[in-house]
N, C-alpha and C. Protein backbone atom coordinates (compact mmCIF):
# COMPACT_ATOMS: atom_id res chain seq x y z
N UNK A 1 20.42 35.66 9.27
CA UNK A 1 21.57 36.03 8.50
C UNK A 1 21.71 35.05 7.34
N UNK A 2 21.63 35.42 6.28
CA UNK A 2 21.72 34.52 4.96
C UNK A 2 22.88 34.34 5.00
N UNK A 3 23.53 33.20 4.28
CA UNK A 3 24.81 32.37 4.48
C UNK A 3 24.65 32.29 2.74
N UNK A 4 26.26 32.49 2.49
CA UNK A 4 26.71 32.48 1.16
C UNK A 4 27.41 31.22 0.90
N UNK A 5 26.88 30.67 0.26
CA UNK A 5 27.77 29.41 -0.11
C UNK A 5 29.13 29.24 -1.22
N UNK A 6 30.47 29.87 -1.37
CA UNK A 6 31.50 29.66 -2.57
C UNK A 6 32.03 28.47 -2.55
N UNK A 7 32.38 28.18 -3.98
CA UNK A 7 32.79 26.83 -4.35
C UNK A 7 33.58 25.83 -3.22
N UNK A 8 34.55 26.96 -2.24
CA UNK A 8 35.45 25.69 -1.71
C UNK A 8 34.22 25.47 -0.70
N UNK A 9 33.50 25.68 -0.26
CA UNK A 9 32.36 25.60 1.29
C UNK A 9 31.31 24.28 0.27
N UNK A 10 30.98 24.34 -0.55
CA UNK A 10 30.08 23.54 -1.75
C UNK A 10 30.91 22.09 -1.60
N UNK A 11 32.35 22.68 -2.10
CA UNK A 11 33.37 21.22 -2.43
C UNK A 11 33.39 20.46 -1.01
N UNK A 12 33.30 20.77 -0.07
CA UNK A 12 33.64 20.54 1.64
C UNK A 12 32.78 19.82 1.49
N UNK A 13 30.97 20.42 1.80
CA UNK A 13 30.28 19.69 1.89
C UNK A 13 29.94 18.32 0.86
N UNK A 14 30.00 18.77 -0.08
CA UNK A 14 30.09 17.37 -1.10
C UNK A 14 30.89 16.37 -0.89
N UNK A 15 32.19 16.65 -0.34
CA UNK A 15 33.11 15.39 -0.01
C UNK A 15 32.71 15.10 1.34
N UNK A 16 32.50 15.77 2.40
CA UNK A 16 31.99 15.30 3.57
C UNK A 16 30.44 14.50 3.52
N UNK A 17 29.97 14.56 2.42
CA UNK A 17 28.60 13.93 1.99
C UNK A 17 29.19 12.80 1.40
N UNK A 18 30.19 12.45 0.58
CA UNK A 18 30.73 11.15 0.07
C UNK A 18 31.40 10.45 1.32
N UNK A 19 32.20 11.13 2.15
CA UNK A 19 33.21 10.16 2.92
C UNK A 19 31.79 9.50 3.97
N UNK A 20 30.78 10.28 4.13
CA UNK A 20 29.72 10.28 5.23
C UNK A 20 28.83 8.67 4.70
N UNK A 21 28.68 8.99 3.01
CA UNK A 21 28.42 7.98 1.99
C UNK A 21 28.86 6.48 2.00
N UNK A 22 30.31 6.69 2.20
CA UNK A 22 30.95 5.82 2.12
C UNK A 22 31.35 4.60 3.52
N UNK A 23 30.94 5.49 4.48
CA UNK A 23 31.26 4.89 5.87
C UNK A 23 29.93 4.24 6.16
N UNK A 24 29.01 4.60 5.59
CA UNK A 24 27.17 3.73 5.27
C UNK A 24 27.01 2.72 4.66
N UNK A 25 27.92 3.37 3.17
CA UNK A 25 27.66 2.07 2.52
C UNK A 25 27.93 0.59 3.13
N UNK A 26 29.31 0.40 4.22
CA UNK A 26 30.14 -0.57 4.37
C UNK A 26 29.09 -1.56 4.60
N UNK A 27 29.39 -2.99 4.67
CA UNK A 27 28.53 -4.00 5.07
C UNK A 27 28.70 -4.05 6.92
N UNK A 28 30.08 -3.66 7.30
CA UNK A 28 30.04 -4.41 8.77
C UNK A 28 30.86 -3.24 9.25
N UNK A 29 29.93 -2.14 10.43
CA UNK A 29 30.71 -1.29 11.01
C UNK A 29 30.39 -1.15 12.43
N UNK A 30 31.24 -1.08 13.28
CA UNK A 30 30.65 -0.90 14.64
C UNK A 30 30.81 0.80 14.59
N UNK A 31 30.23 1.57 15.53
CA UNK A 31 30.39 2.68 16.11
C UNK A 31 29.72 3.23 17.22
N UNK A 32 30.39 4.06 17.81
CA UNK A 32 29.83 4.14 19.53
C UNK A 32 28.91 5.84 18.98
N UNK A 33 27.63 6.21 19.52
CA UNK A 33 26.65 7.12 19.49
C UNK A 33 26.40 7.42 20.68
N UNK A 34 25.95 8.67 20.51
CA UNK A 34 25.41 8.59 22.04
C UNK A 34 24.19 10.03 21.78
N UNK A 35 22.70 10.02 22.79
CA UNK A 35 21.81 10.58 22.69
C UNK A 35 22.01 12.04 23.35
N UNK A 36 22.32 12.96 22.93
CA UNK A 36 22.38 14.14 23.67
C UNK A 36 20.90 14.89 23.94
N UNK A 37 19.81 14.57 23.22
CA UNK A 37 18.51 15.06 23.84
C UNK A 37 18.04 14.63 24.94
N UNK A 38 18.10 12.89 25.07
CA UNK A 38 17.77 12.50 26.39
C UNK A 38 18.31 13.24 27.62
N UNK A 39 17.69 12.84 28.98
CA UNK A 39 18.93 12.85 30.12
C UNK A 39 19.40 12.25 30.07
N UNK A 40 20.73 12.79 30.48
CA UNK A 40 21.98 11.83 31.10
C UNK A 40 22.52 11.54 29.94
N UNK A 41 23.55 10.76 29.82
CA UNK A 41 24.53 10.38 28.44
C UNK A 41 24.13 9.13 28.57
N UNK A 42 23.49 8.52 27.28
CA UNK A 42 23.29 7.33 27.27
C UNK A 42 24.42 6.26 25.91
N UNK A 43 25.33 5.68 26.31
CA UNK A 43 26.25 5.36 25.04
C UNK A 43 25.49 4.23 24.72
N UNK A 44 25.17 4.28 22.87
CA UNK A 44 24.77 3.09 22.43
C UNK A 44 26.27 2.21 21.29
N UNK A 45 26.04 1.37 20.90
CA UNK A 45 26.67 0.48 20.04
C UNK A 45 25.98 0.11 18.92
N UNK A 46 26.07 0.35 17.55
CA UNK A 46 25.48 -0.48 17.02
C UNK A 46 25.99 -1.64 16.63
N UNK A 47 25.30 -2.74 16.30
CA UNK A 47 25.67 -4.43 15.89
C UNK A 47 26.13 -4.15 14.23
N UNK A 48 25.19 -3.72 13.72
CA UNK A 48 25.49 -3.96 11.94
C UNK A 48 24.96 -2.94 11.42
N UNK A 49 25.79 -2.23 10.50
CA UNK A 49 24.83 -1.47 9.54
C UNK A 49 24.87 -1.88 8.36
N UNK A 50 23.76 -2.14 7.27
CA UNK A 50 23.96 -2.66 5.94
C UNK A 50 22.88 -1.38 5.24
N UNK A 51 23.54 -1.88 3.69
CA UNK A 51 22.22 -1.31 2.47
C UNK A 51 22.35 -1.79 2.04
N UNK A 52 20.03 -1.78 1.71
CA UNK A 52 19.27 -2.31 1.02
C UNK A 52 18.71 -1.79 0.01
N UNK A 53 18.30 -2.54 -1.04
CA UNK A 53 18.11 -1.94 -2.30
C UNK A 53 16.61 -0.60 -1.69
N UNK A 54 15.91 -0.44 -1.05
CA UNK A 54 15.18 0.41 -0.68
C UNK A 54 15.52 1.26 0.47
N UNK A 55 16.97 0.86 0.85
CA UNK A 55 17.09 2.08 1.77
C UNK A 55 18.29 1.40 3.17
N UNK A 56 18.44 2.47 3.92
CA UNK A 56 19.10 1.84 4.94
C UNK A 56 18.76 1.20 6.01
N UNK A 57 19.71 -0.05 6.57
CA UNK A 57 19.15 -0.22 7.80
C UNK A 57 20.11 -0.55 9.09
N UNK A 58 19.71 -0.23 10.22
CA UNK A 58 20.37 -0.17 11.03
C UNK A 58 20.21 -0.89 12.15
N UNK A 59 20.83 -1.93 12.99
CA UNK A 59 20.17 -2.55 14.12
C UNK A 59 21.18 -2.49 15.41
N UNK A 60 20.04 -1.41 16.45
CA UNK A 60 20.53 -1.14 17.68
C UNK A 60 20.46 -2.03 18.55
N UNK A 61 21.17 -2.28 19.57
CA UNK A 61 20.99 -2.96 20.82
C UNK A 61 20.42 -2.15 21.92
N UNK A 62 19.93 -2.90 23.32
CA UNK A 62 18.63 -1.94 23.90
C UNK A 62 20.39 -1.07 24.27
N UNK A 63 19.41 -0.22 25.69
CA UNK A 63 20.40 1.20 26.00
C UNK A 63 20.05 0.70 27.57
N UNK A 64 20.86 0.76 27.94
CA UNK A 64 20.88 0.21 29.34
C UNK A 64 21.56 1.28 30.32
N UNK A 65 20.79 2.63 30.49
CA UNK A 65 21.74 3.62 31.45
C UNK A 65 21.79 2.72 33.17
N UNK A 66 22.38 3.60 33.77
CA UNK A 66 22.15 2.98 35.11
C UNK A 66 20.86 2.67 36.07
N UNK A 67 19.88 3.61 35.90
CA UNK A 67 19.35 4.20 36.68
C UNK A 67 17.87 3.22 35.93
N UNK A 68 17.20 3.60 34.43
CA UNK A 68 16.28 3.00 34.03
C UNK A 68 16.64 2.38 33.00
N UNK A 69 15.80 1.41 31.78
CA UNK A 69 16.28 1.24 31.00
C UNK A 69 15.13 0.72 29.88
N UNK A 70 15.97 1.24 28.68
CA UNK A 70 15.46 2.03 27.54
C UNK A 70 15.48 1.31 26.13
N UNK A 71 14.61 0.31 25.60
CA UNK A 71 14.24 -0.72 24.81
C UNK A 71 14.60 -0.30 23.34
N UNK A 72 15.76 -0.56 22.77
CA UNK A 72 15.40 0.79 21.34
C UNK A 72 14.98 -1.24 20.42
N UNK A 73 13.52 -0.95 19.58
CA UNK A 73 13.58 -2.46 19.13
C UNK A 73 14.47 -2.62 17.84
N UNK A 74 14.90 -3.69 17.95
CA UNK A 74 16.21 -4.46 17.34
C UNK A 74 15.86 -4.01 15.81
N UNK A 75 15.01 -3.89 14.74
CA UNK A 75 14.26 -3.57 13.89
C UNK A 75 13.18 -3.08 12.89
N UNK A 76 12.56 -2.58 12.69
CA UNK A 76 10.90 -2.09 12.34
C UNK A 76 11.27 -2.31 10.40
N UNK A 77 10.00 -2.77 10.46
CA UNK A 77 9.51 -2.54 8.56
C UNK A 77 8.26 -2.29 8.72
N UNK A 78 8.42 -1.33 7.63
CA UNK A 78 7.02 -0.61 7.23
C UNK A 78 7.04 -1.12 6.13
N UNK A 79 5.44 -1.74 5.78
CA UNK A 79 4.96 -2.56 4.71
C UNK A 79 4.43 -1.51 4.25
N UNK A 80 4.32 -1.47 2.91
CA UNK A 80 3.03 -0.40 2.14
C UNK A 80 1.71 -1.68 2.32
N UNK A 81 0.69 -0.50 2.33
CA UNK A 81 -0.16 -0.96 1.96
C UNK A 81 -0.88 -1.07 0.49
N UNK A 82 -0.12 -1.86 0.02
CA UNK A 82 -0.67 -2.04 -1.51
C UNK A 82 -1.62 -3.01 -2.05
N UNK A 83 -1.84 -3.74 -1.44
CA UNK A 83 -2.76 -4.65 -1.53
C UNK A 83 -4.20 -4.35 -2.15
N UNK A 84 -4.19 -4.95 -3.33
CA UNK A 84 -5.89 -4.99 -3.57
C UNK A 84 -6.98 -5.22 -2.91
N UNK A 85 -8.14 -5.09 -2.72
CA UNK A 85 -9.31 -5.16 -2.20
C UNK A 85 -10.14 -6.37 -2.95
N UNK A 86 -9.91 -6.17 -4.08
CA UNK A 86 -11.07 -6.82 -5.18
C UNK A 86 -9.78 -8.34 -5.91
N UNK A 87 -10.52 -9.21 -5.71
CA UNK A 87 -9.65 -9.95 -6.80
C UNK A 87 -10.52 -11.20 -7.28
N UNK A 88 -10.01 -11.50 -8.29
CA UNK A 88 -10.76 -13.13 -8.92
C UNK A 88 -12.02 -12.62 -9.92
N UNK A 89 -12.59 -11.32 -10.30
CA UNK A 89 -13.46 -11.07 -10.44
C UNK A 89 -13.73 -12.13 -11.78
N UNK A 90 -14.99 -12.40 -11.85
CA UNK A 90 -15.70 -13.39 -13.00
C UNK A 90 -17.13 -12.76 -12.78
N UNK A 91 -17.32 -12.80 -14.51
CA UNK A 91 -18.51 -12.06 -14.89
C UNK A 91 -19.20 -13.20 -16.09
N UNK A 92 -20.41 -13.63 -15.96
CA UNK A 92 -20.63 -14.89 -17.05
C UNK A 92 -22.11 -15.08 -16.63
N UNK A 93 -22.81 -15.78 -17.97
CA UNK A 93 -22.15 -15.70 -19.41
C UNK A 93 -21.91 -14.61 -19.48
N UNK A 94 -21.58 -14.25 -20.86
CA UNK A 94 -21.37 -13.10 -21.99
C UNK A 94 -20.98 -13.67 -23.03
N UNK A 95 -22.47 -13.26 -23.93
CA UNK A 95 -23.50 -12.59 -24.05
C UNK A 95 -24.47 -13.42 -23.15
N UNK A 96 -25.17 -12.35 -22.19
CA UNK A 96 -26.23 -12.68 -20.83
C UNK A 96 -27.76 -12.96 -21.81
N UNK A 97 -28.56 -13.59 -21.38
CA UNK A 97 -29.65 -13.53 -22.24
C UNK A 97 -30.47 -13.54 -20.70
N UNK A 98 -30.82 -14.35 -19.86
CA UNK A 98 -31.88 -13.72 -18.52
C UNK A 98 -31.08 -13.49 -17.13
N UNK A 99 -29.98 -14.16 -16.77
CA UNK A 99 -29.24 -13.65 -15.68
C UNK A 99 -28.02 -13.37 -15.93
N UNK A 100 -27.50 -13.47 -15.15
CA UNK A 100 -25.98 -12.57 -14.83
C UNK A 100 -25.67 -13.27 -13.68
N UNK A 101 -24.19 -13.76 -13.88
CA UNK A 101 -23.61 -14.32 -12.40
C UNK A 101 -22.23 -13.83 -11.92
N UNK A 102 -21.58 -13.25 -10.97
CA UNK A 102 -20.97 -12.47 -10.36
C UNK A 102 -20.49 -13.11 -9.68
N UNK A 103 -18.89 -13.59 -9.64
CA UNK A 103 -18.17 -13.94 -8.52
C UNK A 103 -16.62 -13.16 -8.33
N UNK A 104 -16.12 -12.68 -7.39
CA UNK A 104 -15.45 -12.17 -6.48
C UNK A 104 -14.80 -12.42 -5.52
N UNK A 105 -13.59 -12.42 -5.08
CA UNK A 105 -13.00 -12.12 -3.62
C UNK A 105 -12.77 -10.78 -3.44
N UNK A 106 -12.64 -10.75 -1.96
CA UNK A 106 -12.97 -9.32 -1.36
C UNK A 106 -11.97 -9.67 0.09
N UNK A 107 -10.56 -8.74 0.32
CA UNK A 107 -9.93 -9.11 1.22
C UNK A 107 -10.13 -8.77 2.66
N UNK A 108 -11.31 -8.30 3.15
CA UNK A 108 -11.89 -7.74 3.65
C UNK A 108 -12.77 -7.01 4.14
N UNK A 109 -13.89 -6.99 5.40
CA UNK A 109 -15.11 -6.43 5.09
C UNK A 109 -15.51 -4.80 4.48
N UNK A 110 -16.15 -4.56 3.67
CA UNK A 110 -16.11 -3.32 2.99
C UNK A 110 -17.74 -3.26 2.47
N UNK A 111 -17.84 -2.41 1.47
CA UNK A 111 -18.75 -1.60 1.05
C UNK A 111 -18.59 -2.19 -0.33
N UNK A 112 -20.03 -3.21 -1.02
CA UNK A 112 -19.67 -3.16 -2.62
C UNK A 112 -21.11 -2.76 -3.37
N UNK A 113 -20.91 -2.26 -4.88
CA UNK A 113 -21.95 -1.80 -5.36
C UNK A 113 -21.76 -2.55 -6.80
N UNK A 114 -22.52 -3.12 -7.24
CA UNK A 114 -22.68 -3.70 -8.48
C UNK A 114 -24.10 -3.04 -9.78
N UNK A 115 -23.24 -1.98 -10.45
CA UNK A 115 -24.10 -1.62 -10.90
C UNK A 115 -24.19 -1.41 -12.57
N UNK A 116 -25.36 -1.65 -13.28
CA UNK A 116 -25.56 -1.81 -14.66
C UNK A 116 -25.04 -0.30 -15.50
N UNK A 117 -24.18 -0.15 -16.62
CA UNK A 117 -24.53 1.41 -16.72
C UNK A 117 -24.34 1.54 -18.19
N UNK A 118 -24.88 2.39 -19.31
CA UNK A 118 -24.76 2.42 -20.56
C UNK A 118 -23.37 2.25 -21.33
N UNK A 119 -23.23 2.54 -22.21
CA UNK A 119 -22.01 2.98 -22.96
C UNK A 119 -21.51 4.32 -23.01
N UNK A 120 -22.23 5.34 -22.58
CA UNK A 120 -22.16 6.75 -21.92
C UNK A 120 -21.97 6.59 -20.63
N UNK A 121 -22.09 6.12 -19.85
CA UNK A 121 -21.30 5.49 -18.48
C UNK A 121 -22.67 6.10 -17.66
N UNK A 122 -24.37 6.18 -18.30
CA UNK A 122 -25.34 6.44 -17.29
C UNK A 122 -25.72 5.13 -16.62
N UNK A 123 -25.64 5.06 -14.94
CA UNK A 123 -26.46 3.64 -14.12
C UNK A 123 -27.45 3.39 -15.16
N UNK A 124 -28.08 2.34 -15.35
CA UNK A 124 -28.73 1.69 -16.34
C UNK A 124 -29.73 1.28 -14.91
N UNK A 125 -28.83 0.37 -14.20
CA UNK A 125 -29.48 -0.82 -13.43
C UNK A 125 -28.68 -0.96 -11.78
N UNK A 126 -29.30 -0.85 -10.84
CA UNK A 126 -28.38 -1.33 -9.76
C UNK A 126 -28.83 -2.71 -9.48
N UNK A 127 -27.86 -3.51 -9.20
CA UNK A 127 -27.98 -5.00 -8.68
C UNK A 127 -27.81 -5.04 -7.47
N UNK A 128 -26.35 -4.16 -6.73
CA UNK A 128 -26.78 -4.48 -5.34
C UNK A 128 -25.65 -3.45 -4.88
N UNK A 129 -26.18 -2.76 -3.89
CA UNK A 129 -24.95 -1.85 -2.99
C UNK A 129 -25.77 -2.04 -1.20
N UNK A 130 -24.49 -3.22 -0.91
CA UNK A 130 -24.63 -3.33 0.17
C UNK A 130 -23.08 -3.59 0.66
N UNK A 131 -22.94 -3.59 2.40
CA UNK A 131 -21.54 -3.91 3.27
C UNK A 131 -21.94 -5.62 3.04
N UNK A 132 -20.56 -6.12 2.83
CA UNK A 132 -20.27 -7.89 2.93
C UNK A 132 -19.35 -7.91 3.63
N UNK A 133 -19.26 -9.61 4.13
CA UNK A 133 -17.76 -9.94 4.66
C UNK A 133 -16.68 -10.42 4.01
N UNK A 134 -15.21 -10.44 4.51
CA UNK A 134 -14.80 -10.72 3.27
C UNK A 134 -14.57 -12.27 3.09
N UNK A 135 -14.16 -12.38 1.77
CA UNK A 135 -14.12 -13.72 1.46
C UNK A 135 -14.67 -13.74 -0.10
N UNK A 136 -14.96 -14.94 -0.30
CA UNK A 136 -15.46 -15.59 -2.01
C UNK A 136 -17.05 -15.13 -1.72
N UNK A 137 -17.45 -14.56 -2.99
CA UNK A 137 -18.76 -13.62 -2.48
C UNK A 137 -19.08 -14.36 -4.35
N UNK A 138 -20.29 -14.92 -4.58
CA UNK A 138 -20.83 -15.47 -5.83
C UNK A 138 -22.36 -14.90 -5.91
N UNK A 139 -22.68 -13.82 -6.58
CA UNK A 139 -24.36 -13.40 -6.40
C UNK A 139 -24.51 -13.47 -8.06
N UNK A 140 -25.84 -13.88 -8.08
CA UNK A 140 -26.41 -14.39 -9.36
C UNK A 140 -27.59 -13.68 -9.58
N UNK A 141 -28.23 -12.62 -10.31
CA UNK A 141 -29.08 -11.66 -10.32
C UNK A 141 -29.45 -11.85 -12.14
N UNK A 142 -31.28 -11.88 -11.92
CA UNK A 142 -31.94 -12.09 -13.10
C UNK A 142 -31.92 -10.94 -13.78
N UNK A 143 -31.78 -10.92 -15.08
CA UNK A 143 -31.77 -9.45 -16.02
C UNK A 143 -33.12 -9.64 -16.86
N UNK A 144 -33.84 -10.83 -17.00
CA UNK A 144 -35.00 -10.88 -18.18
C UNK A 144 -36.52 -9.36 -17.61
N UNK A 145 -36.59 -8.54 -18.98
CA UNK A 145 -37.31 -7.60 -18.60
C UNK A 145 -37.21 -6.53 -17.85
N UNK A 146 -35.86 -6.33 -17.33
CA UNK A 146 -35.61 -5.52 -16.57
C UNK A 146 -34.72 -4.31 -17.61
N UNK A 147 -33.91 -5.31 -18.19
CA UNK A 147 -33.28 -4.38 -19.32
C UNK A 147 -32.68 -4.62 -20.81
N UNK A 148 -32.96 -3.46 -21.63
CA UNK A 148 -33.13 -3.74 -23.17
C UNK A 148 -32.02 -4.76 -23.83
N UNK A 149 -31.82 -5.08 -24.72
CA UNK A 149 -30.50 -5.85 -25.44
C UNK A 149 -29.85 -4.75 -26.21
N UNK A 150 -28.44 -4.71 -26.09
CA UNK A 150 -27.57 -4.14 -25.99
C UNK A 150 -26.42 -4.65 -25.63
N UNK A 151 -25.25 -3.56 -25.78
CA UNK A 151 -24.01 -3.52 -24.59
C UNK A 151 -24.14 -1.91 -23.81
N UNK A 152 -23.69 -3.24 -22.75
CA UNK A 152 -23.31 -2.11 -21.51
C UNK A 152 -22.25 -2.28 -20.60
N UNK A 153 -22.16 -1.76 -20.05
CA UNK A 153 -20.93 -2.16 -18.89
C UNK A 153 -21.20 -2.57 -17.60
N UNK A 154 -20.71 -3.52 -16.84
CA UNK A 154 -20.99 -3.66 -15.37
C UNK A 154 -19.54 -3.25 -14.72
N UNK A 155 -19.96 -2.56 -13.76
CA UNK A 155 -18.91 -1.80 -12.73
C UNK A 155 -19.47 -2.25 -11.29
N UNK A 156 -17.92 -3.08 -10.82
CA UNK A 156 -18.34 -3.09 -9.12
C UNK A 156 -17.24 -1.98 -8.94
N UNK A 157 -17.93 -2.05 -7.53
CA UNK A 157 -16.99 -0.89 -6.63
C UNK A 157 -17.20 -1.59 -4.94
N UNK A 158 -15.68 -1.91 -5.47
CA UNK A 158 -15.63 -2.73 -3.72
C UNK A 158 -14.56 -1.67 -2.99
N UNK A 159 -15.01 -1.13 -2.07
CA UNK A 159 -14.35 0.08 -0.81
C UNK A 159 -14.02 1.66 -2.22
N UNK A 160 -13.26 1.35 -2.11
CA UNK A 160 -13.35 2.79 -3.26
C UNK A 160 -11.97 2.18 -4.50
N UNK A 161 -12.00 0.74 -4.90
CA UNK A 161 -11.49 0.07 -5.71
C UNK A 161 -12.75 -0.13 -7.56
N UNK A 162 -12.27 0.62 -8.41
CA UNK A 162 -13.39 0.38 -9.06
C UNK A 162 -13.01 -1.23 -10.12
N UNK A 163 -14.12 -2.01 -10.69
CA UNK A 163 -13.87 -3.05 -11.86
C UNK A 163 -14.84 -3.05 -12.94
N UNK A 164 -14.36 -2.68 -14.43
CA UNK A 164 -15.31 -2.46 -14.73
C UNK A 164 -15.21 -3.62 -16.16
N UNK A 165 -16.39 -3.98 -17.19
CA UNK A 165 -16.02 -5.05 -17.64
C UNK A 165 -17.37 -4.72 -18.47
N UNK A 166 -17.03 -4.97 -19.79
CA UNK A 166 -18.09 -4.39 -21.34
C UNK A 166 -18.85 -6.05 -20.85
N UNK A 167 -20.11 -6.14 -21.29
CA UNK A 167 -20.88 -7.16 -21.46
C UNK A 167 -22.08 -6.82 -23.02
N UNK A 168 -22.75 -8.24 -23.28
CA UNK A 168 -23.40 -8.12 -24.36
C UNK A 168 -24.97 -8.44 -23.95
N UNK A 169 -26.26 -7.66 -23.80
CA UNK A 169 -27.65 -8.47 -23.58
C UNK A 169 -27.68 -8.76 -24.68
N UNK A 170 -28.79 -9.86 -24.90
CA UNK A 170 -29.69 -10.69 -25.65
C UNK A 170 -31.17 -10.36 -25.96
């Protein structure tokens, strides 16, 4: 059955969405809840409710029915995972005339590929695609005769993080 919504049913809910708003926002509220899906009636309390610039938070105390009893934990944060993979990268010299030296941190073990590639972005050269551990990773790889003088680009790719960085041969 579709449900018609007119202005005064709209206005209701909007103010029952502010007063609902407003009893959240507070810094310090107790109020008694209770779980109607579980068995049995379990009454909880909460200690504090506050807001945070990312959201709300709420901290329960456990639930103690008679019979068993039921741990709710005091808190949880979910971290993003944002964290880089690749960092510190150093690429030198430039302009390279017979090697190339490569240093890196890597926050963990992964998959890296270090590879030579034109100014049209074709592989030129692979230096190395292998799994490392993580940590300060320094590999030093000869370029004399292997490839023309020019610019090109070197691109690592550590886990599926790309770095890419113009260089000059000699």
């Amino acid at each position: 059955m579709k449900q018609i919504y007119t202005a005064l049913s709209a206005f209701t809910i909007i103010l029952s969405a502010m007063i609902l708003m407003s009893f959240m926002l507070s810094t310090d509220v107790s109020a008694k809840i209770h779980f109607d899906s579980l068995p049995g009636r379990f009454p909880a309390k909460t200690e504090h409710v506050s807001y945070l610039k990312n959201g709300f938070k709420t901290t329960l105390p456990a639930l103690k029915p008679a019979q068993n009893q039921i741990v709710v934990p005091k808190q949880s944060t979910i971290k993003p995972d944002n964290e880089k993979l690749l960092s510190d990268v150093q690429i030198y010299p430039n302009p390279i005339t017979d090697k190339i030296n490569v240093s890196y941190n890597v926050k963990r073990n992964t998959n890296v590929s270090i590879k030579i590639m034109d100014v049209l972005g074709n592989d030129v050269l692979t230096l190395m695609s292998q799994r490392i551990e993580a940590g300060e990773q320094k590999n030093t790889f000869l370029l004399s005769n292997r490839i023309s003088p020019g610019f090109y680009f070197v691109r690592i790719i550590v886990g599926t993080e790309p770095f890419i960085k113009r260089i000059s041969i000699l």
